[in-house]
Structures are given as C-alpha cells and as structure tokens.
Protein backbone atom coordinates (compact mmCIF):
# COMPACT_ATOMS: atom_id res chain seq x y z
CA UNK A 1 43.73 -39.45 8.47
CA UNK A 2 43.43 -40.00 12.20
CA UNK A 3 40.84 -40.05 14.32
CA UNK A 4 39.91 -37.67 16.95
CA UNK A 5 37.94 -37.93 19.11
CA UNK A 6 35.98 -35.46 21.82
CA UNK A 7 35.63 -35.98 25.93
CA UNK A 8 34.43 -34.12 28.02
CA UNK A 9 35.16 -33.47 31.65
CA UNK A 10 33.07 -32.09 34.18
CA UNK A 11 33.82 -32.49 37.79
CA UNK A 12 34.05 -30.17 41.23
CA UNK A 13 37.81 -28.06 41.59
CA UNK A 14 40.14 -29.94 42.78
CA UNK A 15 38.42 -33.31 41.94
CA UNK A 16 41.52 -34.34 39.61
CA UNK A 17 39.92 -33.42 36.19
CA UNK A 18 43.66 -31.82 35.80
CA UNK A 19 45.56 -35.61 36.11
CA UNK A 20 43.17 -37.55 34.37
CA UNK A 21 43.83 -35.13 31.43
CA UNK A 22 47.37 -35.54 31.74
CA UNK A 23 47.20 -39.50 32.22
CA UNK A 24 44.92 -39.70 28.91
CA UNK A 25 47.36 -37.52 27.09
CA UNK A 26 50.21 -39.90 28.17
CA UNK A 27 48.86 -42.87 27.32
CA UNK A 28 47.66 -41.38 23.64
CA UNK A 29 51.36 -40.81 23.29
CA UNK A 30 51.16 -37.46 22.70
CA UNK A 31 54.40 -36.72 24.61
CA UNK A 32 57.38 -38.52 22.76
CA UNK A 33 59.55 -40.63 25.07
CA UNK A 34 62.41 -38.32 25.75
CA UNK A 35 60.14 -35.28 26.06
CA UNK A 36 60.38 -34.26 29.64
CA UNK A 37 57.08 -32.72 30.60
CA UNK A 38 56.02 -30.92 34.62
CA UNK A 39 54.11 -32.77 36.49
CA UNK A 40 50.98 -31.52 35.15
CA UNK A 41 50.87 -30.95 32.03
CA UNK A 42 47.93 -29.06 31.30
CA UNK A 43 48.41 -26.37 34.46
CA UNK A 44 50.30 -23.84 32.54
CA UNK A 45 49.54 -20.63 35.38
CA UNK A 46 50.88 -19.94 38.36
CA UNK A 47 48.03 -20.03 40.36
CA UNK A 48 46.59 -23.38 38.87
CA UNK A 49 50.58 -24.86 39.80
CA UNK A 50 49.63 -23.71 43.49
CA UNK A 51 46.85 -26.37 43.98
C-alpha cells in the first residue's frame, strides 16, 4: 500500500500555487517519462491558461 499524503496550498492569485503543484507532481513521478504534459499541468480551462 502506498502512502499518501495531504498538502495544502494557500496563497494570493497569481502567487504560483499553480507551478509548485506541477513541480511536486513531477518530482513524485506521477507523469511517466515519455508522457508529454502542457506547461501547466493542473490549468485545465481556458481562462486559467490565460494567466
């Protein structure tokens, strides 16, 4: 069984809560190698792209 674990982050917009998410998510290795993933990840509107 693996272990999960909870975070939390709370911060202003546009204070980079969006990359940090993406950077923990790479480094967990939750992508695979030869997945190709956008920029940010975990902006899946429009609007949240425009920023």
């Amino acid at each position: 069984m693996k272990s999960i674990r909870n975070v939390a982050i709370i911060a202003h917009v546009d204070h980079g809560k969006t990359t940090l998410v993406d950077k923990l998510l790479q480094e967990a290795g939750v992508f695979r190698e030869n997945e190709s993933i956008q920029d940010r990840a975990m902006d899946s509107m429009d609007l949240e792209r425009e920023r």
